[in-house]
C-alpha atoms as a PDB file:
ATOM      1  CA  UNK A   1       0.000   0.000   0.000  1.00  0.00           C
ATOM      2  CA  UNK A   2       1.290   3.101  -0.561  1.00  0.00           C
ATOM      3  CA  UNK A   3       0.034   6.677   0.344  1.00  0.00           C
ATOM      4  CA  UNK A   4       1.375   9.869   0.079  1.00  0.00           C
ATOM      5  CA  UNK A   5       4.261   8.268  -1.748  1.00  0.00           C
ATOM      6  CA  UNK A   6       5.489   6.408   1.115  1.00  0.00           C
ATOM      7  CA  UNK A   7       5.373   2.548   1.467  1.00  0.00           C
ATOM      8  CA  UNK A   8       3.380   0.949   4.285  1.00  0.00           C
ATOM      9  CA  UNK A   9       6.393  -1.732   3.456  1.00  0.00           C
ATOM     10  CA  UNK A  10       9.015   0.446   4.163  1.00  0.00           C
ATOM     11  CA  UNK A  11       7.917   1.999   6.954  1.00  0.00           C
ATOM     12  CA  UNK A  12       7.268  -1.211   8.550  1.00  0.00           C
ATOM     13  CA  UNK A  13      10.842  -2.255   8.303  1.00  0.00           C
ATOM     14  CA  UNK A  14      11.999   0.900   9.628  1.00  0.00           C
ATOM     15  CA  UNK A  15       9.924   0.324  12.713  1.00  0.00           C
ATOM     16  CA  UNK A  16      10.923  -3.211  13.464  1.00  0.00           C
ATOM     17  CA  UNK A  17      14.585  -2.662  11.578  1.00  0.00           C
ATOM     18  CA  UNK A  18      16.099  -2.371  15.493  1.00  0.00           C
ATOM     19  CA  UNK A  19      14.064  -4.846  17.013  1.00  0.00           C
ATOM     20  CA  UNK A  20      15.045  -7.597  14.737  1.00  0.00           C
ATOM     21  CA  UNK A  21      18.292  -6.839  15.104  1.00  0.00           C
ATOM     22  CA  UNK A  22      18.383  -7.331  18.728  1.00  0.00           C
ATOM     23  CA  UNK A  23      16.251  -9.290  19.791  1.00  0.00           C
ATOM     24  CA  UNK A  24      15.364 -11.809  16.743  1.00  0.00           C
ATOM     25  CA  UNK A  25      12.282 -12.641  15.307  1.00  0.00           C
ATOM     26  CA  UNK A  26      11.238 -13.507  18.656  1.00  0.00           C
ATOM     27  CA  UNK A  27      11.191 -10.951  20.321  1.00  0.00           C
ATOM     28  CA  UNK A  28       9.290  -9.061  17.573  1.00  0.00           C
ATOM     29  CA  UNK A  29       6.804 -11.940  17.481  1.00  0.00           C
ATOM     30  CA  UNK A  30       6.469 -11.274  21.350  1.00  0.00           C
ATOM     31  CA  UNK A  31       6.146  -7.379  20.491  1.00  0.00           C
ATOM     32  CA  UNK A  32       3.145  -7.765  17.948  1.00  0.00           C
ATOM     33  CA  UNK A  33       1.729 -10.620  20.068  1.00  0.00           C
ATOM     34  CA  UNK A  34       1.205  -8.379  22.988  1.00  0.00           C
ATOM     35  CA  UNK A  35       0.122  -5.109  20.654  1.00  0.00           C
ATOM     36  CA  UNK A  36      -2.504  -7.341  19.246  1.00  0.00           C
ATOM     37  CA  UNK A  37      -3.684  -8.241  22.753  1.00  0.00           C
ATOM     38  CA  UNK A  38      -4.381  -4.374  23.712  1.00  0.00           C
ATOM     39  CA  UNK A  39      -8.342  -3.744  23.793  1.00  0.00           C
ATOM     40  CA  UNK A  40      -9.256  -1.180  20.693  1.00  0.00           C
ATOM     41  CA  UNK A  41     -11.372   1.990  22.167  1.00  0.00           C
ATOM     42  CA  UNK A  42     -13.081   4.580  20.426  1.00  0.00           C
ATOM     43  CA  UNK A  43     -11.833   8.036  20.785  1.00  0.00           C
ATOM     44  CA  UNK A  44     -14.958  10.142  20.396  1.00  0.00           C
ATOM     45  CA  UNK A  45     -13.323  13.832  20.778  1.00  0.00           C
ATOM     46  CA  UNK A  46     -14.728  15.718  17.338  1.00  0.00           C
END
């Protein structure tokens, strides 16, 4: 996907770029595992 020129891709590796690097694939499984976990909530502020 790609939107305003930038690639969701890319940005995605830049994010987890560090991560990978020091802790593995396992520790960014562990990472997404736990964001995924967090309850969604609706911010109604308009």
């Amino acid at each position: 996907m790609i939107a305003e020129g930038v690639s969701m891709i890319t940005t995605k590796q830049n994010e987890w770029s560090d991560l990978l690097r020091t802790k593995g694939i396992d520790g960014l499984t562990a990472q997404l595992k736990s964001i995924s976990q967090q309850k969604i909530t609706l911010d109604e502020k308009q």
